[in-house]
PDB file of N, CA and C in Angstrom:
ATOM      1  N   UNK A   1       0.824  -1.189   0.000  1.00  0.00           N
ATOM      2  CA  UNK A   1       0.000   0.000   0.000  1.00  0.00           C
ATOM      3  C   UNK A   1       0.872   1.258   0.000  1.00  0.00           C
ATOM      4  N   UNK A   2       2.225   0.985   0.308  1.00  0.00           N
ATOM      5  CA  UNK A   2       2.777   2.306   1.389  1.00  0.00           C
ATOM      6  C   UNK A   2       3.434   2.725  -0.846  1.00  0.00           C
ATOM      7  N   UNK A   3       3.608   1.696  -1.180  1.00  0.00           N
ATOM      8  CA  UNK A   3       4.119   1.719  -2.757  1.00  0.00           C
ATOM      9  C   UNK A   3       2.866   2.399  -3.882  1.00  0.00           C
ATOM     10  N   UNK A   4       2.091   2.169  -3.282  1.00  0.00           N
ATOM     11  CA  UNK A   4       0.992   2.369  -4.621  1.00  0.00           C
ATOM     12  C   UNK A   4       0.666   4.004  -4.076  1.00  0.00           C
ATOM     13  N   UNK A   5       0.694   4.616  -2.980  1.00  0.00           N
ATOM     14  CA  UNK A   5       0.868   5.709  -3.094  1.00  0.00           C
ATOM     15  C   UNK A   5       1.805   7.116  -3.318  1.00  0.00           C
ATOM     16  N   UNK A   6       2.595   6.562  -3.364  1.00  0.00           N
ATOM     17  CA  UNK A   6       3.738   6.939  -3.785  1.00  0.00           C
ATOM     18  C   UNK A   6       4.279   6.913  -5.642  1.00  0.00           C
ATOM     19  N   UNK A   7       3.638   5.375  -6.222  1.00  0.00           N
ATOM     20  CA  UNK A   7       3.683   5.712  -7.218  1.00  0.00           C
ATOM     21  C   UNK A   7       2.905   6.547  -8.191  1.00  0.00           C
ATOM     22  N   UNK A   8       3.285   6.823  -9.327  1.00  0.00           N
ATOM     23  CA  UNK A   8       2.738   8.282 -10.008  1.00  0.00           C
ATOM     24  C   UNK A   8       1.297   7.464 -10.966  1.00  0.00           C
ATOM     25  N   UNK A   9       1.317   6.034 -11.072  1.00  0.00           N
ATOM     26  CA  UNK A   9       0.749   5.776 -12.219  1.00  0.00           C
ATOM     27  C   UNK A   9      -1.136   5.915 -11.407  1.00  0.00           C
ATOM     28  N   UNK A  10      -1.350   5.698 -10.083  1.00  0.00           N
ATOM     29  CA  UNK A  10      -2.493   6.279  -9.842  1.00  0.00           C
ATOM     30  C   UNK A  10      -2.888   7.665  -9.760  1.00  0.00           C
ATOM     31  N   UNK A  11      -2.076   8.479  -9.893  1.00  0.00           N
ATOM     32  CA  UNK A  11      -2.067   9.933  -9.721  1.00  0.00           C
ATOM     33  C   UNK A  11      -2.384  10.416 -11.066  1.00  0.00           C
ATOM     34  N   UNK A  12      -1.867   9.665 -12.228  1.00  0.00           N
ATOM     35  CA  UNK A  12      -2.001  10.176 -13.688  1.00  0.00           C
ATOM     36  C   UNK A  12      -3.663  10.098 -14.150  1.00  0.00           C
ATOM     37  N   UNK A  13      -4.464   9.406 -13.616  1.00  0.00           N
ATOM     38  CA  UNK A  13      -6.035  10.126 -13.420  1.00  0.00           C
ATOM     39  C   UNK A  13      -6.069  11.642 -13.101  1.00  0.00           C
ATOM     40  N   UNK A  14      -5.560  11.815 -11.989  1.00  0.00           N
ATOM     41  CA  UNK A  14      -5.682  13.335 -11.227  1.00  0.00           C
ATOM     42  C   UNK A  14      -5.216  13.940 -12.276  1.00  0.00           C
ATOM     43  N   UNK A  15      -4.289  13.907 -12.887  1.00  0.00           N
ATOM     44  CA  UNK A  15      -3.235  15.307 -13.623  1.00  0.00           C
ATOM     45  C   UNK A  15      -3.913  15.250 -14.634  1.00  0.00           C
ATOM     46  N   UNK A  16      -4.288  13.827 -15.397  1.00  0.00           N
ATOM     47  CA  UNK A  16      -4.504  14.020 -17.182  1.00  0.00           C
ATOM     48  C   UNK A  16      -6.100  14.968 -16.575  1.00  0.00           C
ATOM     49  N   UNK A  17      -7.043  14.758 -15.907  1.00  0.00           N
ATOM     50  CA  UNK A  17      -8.691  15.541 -15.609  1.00  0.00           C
ATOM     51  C   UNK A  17      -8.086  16.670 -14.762  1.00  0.00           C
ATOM     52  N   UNK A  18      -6.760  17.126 -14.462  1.00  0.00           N
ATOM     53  CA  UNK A  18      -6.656  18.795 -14.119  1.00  0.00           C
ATOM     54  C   UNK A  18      -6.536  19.264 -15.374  1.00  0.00           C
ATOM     55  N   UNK A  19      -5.450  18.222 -16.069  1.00  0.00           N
ATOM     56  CA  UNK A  19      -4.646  19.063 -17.672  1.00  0.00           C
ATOM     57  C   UNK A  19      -5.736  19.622 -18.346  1.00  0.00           C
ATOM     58  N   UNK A  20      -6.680  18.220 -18.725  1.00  0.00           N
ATOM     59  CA  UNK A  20      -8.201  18.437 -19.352  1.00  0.00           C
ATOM     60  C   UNK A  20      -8.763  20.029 -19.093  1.00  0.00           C
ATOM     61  N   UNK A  21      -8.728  19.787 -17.950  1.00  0.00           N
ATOM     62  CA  UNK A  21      -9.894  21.419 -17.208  1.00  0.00           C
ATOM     63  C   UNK A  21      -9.068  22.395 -18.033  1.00  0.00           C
ATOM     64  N   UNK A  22      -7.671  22.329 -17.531  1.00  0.00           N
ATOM     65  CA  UNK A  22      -6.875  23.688 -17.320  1.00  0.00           C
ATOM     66  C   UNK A  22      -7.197  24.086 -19.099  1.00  0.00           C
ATOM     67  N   UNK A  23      -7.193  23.122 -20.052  1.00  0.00           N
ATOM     68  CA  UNK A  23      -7.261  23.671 -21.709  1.00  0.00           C
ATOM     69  C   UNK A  23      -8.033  23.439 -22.143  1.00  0.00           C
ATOM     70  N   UNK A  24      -9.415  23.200 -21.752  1.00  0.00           N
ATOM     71  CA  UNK A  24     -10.261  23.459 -22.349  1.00  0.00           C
ATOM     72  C   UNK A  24     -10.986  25.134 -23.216  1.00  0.00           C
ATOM     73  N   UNK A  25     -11.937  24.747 -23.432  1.00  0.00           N
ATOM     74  CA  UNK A  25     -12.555  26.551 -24.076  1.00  0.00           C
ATOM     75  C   UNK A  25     -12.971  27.019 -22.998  1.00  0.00           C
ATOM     76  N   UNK A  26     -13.371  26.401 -22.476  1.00  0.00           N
ATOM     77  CA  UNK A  26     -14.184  27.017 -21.177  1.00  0.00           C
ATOM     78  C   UNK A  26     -13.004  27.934 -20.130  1.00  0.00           C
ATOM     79  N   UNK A  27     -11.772  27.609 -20.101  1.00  0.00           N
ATOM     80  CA  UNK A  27     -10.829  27.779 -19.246  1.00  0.00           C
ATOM     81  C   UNK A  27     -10.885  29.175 -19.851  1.00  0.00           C
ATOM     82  N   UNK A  28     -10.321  29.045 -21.101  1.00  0.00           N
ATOM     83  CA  UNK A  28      -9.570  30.378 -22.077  1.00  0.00           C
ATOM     84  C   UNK A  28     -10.492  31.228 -21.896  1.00  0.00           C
ATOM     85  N   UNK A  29     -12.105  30.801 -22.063  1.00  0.00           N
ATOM     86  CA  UNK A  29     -12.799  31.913 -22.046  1.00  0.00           C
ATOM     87  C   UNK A  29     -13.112  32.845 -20.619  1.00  0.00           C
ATOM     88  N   UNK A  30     -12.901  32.111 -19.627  1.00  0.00           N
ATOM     89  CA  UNK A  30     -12.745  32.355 -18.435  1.00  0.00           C
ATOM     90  C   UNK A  30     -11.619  33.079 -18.365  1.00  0.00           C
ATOM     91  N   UNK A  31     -10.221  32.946 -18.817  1.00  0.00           N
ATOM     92  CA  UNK A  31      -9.001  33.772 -18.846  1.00  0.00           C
ATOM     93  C   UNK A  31      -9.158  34.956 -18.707  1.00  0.00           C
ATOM     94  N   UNK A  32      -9.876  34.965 -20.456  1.00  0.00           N
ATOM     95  CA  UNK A  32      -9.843  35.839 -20.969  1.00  0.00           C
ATOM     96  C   UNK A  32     -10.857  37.090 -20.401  1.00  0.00           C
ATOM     97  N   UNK A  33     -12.101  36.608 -20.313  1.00  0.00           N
ATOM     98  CA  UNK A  33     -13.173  37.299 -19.309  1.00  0.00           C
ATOM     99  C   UNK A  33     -12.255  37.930 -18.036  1.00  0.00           C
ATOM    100  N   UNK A  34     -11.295  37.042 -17.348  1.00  0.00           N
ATOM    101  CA  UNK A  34     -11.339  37.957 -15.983  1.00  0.00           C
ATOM    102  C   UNK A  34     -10.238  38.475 -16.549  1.00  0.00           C
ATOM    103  N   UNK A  35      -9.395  39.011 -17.331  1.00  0.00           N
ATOM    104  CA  UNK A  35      -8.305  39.615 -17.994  1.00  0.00           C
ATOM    105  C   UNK A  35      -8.823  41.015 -18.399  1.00  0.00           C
ATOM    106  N   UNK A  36      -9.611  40.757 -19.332  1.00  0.00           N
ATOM    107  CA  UNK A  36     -11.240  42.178 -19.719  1.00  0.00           C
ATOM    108  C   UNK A  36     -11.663  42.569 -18.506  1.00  0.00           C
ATOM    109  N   UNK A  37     -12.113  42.115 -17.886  1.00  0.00           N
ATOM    110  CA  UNK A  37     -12.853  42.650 -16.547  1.00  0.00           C
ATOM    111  C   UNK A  37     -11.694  43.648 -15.580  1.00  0.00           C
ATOM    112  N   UNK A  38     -10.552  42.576 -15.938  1.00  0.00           N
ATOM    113  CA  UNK A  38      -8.985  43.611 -14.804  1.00  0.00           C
ATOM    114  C   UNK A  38      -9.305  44.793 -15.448  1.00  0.00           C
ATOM    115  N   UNK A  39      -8.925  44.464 -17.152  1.00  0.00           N
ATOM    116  CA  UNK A  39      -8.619  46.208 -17.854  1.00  0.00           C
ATOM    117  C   UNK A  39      -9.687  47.032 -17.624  1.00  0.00           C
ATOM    118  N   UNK A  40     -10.753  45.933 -17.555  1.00  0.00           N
ATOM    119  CA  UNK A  40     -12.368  47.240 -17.429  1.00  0.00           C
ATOM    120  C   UNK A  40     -11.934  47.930 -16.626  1.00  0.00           C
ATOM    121  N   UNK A  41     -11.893  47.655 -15.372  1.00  0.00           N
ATOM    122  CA  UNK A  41     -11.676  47.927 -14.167  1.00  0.00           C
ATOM    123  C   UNK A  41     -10.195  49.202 -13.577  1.00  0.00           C
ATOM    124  N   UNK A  42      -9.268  48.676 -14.245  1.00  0.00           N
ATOM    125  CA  UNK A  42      -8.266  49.826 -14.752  1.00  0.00           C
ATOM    126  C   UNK A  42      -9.226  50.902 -15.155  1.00  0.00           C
ATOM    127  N   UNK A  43      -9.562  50.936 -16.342  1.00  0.00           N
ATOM    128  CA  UNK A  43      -9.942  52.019 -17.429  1.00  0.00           C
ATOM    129  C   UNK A  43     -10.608  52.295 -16.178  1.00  0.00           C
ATOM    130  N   UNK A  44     -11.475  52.130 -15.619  1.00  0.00           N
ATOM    131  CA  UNK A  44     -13.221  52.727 -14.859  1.00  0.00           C
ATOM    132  C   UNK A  44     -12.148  53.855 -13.686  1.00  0.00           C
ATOM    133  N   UNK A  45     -10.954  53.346 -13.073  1.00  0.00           N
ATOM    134  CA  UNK A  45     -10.087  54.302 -12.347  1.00  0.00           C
ATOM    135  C   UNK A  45      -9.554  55.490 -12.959  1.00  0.00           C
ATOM    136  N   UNK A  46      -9.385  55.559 -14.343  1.00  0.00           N
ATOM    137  CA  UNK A  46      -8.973  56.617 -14.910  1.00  0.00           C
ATOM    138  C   UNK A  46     -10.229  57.833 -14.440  1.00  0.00           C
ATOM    139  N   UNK A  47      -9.139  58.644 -13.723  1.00  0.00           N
ATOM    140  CA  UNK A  47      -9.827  59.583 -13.544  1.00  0.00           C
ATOM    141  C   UNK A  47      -9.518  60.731 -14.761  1.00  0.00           C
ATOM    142  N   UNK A  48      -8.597  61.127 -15.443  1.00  0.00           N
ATOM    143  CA  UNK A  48      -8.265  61.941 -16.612  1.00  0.00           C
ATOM    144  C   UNK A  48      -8.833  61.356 -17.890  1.00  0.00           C
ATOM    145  N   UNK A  49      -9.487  61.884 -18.392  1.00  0.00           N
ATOM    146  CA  UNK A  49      -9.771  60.980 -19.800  1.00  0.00           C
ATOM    147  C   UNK A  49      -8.418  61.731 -21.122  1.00  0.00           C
ATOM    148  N   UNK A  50      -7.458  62.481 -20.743  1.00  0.00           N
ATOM    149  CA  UNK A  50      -6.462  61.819 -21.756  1.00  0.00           C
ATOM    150  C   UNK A  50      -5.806  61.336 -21.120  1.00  0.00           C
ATOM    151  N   UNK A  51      -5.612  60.176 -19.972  1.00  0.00           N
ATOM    152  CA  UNK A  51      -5.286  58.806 -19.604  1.00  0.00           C
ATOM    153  C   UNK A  51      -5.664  57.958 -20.644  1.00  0.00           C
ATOM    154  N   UNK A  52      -6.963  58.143 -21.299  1.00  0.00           N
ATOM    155  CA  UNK A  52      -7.541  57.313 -21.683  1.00  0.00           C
ATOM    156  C   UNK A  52      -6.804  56.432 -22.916  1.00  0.00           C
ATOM    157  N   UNK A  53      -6.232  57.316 -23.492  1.00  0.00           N
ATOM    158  CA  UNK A  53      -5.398  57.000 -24.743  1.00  0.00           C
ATOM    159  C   UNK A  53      -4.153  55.726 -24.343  1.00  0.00           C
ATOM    160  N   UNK A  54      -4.415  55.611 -23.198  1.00  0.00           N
ATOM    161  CA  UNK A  54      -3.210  54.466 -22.532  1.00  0.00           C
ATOM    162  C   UNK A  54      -3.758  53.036 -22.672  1.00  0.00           C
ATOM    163  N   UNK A  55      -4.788  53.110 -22.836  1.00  0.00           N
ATOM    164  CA  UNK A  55      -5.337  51.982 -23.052  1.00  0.00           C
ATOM    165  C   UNK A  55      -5.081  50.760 -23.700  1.00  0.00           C
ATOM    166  N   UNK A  56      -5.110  49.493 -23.271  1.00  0.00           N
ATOM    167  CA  UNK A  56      -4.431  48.464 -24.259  1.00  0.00           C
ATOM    168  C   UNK A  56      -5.565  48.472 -25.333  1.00  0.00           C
ATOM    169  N   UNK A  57      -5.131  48.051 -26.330  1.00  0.00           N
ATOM    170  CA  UNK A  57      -5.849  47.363 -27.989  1.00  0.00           C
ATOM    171  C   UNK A  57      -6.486  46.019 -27.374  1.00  0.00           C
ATOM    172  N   UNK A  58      -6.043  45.661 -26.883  1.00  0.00           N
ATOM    173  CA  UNK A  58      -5.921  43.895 -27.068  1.00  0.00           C
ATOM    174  C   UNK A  58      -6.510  43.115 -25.518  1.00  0.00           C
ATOM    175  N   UNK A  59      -6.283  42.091 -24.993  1.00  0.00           N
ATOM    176  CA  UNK A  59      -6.702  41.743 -23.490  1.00  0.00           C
ATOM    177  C   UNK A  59      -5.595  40.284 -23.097  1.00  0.00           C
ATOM    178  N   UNK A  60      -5.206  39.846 -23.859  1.00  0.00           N
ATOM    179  CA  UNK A  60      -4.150  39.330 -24.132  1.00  0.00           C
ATOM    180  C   UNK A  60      -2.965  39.208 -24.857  1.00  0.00           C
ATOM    181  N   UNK A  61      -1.608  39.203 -24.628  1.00  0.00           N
ATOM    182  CA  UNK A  61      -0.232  39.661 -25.304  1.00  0.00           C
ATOM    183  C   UNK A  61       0.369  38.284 -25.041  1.00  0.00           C
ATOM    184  N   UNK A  62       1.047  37.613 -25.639  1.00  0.00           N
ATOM    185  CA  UNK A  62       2.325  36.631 -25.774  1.00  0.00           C
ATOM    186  C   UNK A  62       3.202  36.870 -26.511  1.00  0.00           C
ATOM    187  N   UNK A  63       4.588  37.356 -26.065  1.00  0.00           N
ATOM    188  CA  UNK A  63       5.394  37.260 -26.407  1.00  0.00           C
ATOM    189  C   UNK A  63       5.998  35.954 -26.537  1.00  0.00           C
ATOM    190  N   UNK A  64       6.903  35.780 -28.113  1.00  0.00           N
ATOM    191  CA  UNK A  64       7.751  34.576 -28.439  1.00  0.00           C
ATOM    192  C   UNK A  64       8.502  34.352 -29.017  1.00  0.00           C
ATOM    193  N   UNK A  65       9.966  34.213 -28.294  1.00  0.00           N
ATOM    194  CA  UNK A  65      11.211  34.625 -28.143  1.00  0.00           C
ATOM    195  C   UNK A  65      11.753  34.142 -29.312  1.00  0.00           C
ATOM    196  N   UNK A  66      10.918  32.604 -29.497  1.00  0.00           N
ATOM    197  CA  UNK A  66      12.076  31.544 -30.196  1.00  0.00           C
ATOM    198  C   UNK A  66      11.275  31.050 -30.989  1.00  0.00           C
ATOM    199  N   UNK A  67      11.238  31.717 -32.637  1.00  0.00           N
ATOM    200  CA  UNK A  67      10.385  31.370 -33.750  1.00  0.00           C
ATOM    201  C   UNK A  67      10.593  30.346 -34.295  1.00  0.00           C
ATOM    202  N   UNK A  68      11.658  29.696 -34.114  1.00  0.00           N
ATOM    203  CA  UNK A  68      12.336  27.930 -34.256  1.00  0.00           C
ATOM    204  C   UNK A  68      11.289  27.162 -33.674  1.00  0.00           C
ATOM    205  N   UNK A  69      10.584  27.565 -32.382  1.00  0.00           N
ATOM    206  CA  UNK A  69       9.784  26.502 -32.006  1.00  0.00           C
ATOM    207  C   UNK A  69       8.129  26.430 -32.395  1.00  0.00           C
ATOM    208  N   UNK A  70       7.864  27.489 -33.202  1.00  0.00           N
ATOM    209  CA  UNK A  70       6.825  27.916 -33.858  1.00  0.00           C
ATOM    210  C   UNK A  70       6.640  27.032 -35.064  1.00  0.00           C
ATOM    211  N   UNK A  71       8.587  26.893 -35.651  1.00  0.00           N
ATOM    212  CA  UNK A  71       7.995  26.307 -37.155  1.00  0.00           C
ATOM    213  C   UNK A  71       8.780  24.988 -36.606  1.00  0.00           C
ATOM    214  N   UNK A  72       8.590  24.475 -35.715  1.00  0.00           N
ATOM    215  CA  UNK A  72       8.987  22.950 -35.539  1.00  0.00           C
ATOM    216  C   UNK A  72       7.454  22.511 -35.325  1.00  0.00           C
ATOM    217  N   UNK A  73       7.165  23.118 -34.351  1.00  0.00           N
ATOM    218  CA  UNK A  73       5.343  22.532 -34.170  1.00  0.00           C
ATOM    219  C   UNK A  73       4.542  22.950 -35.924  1.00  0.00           C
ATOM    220  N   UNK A  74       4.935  23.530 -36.547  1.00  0.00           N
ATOM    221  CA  UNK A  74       4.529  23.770 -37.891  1.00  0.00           C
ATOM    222  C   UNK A  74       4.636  22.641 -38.464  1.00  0.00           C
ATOM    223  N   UNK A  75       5.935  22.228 -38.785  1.00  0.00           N
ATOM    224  CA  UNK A  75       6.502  20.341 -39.326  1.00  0.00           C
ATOM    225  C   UNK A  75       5.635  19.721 -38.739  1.00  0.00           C
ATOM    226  N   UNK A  76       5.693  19.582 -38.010  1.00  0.00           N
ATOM    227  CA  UNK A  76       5.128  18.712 -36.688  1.00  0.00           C
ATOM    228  C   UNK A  76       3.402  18.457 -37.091  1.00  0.00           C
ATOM    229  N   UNK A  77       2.880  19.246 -36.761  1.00  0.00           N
ATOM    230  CA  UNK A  77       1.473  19.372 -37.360  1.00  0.00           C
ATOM    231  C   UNK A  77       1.436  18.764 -38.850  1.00  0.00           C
ATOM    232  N   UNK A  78       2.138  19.116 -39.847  1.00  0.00           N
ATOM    233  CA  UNK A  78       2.365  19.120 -41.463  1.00  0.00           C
ATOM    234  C   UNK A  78       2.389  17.459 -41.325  1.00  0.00           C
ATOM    235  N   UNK A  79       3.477  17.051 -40.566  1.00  0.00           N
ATOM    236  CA  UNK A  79       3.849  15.783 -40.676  1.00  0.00           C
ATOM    237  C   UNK A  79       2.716  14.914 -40.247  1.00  0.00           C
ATOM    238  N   UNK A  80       2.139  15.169 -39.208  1.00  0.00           N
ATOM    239  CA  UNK A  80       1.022  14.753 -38.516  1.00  0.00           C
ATOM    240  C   UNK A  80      -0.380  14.758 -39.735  1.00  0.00           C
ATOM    241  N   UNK A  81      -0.703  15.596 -40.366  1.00  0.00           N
ATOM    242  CA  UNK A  81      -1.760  15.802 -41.161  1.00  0.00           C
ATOM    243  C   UNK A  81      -1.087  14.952 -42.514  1.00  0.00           C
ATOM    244  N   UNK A  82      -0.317  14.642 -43.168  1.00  0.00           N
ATOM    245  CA  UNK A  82       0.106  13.925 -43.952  1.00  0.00           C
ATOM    246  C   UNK A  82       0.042  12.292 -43.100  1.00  0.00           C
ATOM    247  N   UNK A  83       0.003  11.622 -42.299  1.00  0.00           N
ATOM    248  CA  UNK A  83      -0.256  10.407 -41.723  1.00  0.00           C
ATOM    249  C   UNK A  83      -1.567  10.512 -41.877  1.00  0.00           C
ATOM    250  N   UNK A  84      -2.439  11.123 -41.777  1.00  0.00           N
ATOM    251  CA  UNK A  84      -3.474  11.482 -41.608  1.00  0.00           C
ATOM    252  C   UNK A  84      -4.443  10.965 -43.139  1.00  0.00           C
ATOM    253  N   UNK A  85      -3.923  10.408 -43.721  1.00  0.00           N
ATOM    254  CA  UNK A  85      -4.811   9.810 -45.306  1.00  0.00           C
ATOM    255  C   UNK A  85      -5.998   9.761 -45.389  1.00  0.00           C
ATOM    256  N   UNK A  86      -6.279   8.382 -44.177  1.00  0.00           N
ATOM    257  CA  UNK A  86      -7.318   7.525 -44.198  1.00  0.00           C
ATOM    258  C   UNK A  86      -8.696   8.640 -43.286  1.00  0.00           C
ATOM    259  N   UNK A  87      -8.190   9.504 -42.518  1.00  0.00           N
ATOM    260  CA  UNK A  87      -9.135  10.227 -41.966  1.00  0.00           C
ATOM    261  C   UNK A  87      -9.240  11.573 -42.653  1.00  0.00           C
ATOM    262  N   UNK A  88      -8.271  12.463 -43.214  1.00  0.00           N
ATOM    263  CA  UNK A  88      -8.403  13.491 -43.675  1.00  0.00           C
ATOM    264  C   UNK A  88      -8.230  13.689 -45.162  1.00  0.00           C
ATOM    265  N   UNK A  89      -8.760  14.165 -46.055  1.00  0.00           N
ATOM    266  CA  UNK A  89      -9.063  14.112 -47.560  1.00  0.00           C
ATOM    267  C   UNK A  89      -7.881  15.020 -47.746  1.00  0.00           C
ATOM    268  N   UNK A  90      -7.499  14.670 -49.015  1.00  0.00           N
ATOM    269  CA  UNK A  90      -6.065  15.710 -49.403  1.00  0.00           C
ATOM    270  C   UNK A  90      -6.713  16.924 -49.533  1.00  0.00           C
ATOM    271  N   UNK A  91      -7.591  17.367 -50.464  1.00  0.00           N
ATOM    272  CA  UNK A  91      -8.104  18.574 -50.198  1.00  0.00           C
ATOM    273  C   UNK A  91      -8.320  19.165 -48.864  1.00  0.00           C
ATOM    274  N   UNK A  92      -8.987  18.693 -47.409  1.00  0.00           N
ATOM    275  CA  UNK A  92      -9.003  19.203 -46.602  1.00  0.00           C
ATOM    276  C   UNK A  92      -7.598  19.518 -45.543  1.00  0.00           C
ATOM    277  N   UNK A  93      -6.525  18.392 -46.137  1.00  0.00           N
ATOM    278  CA  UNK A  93      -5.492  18.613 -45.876  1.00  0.00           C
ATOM    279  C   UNK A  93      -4.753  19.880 -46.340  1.00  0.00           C
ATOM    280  N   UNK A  94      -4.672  20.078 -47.773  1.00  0.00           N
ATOM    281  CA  UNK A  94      -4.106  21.481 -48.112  1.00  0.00           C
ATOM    282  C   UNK A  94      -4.755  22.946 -47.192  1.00  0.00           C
ATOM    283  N   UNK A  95      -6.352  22.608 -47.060  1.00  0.00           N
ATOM    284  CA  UNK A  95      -6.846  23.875 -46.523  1.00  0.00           C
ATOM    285  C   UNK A  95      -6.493  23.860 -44.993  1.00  0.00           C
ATOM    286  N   UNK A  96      -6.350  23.071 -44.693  1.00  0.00           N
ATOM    287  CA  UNK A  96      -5.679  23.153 -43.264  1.00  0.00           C
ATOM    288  C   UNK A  96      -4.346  23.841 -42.921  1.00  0.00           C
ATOM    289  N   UNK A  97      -3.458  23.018 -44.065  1.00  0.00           N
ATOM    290  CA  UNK A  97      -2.111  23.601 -43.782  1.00  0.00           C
ATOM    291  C   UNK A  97      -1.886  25.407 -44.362  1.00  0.00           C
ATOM    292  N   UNK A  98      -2.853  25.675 -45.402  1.00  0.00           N
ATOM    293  CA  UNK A  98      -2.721  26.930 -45.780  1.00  0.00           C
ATOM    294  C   UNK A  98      -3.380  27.859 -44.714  1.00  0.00           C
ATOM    295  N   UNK A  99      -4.474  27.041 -43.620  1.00  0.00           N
ATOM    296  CA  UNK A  99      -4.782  28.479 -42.837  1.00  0.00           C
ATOM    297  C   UNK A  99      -3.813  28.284 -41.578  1.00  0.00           C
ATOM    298  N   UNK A 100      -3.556  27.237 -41.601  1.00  0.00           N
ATOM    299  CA  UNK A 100      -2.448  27.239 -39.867  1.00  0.00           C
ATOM    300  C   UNK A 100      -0.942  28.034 -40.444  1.00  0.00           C
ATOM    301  N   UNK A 101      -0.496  28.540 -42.231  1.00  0.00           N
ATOM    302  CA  UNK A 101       0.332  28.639 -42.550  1.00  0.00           C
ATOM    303  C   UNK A 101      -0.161  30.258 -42.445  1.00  0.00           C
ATOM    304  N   UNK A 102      -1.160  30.943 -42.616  1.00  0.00           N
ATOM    305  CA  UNK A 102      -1.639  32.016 -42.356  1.00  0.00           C
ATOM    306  C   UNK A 102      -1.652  32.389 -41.222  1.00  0.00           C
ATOM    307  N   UNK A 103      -2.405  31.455 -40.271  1.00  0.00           N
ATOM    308  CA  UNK A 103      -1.946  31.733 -38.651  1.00  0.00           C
ATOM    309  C   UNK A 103      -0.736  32.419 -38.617  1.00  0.00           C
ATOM    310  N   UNK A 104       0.076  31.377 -38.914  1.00  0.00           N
ATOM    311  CA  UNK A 104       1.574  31.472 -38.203  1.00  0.00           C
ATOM    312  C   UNK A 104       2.139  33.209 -39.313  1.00  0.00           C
ATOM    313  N   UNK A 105       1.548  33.070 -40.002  1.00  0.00           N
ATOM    314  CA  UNK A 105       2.246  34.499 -40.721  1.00  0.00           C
ATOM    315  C   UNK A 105       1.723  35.516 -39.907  1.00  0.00           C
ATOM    316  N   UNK A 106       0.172  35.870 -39.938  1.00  0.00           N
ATOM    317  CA  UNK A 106      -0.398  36.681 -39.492  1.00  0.00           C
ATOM    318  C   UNK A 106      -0.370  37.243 -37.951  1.00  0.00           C
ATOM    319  N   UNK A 107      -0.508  36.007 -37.027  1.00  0.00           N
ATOM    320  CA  UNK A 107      -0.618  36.030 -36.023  1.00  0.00           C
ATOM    321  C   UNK A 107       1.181  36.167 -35.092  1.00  0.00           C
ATOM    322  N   UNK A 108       1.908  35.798 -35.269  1.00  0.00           N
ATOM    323  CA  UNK A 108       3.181  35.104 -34.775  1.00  0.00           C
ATOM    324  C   UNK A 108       4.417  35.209 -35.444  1.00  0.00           C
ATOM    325  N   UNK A 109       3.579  36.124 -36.976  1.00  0.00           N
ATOM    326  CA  UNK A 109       4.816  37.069 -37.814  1.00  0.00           C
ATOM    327  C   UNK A 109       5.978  36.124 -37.808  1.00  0.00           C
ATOM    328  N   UNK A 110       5.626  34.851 -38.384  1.00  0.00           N
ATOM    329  CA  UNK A 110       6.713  34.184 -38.919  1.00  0.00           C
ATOM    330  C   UNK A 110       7.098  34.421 -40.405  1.00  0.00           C
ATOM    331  N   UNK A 111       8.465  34.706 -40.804  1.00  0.00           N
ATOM    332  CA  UNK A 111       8.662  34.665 -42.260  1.00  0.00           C
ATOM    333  C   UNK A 111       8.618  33.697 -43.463  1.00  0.00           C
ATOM    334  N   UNK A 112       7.754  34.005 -44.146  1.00  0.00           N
ATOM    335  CA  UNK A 112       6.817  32.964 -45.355  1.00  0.00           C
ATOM    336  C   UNK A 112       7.943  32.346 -46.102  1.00  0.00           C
ATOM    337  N   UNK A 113       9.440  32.751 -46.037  1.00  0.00           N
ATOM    338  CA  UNK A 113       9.902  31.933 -46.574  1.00  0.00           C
ATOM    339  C   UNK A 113      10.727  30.586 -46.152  1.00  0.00           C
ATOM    340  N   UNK A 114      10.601  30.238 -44.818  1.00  0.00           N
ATOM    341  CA  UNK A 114      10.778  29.860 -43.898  1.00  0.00           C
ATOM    342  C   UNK A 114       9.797  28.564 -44.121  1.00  0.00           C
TER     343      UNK A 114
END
């Protein structure tokens, strides 16, 4: 008994149904909600309204240092959707890789020739 608690392989229930919670939509949207609500809440203290101009655009920022690991999970995915035959149609395969290839331009300003 004193072994089975100690080992990790009953515990990997617990972590994989925290991991689950922690990434779901429901999480992000929750993030993101009490993230909006901070800035609301900022802004509502501005007592100067040309403070106001300080304002963020956005409600979330990630910075990312190391664009190497952007276009490895890029392969990665590519490679993954090419195994992918028997479940995914080549056509839906190309449109996949052209909008996650847009993502990554648009969003994460990776260079297209890359």
């Amino acid at each position: 008994m004193r072994n089975y608690l100690k080992s990790l392989d009953h515990q990997g229930i617990t972590f994989k149904a925290a991991d689950k919670k922690a990434i779901s939509t429901k999480a992000f949207v929750s993030q993101i909600e009490t993230t909006r609500d901070e800035q609301m809440a900022k802004r509502a203290s501005l007592i100067d309204p040309l403070l106001a101009r300080t304002r963020p655009r956005h409600h979330l920022e990630f910075v990312v240092d190391d664009v190497s690991v952007l276009q490895v999970s890029l392969k990665l995915t590519f490679s993954f959707l090419d195994r992918m035959t028997h479940h995914i149609g080549s056509l839906e395969r190309k449109k996949i890789k052209s909008m996650l290839r847009g993502i990554a331009l648009t969003f994460f300003m990776v260079d297209q020739e890359r």
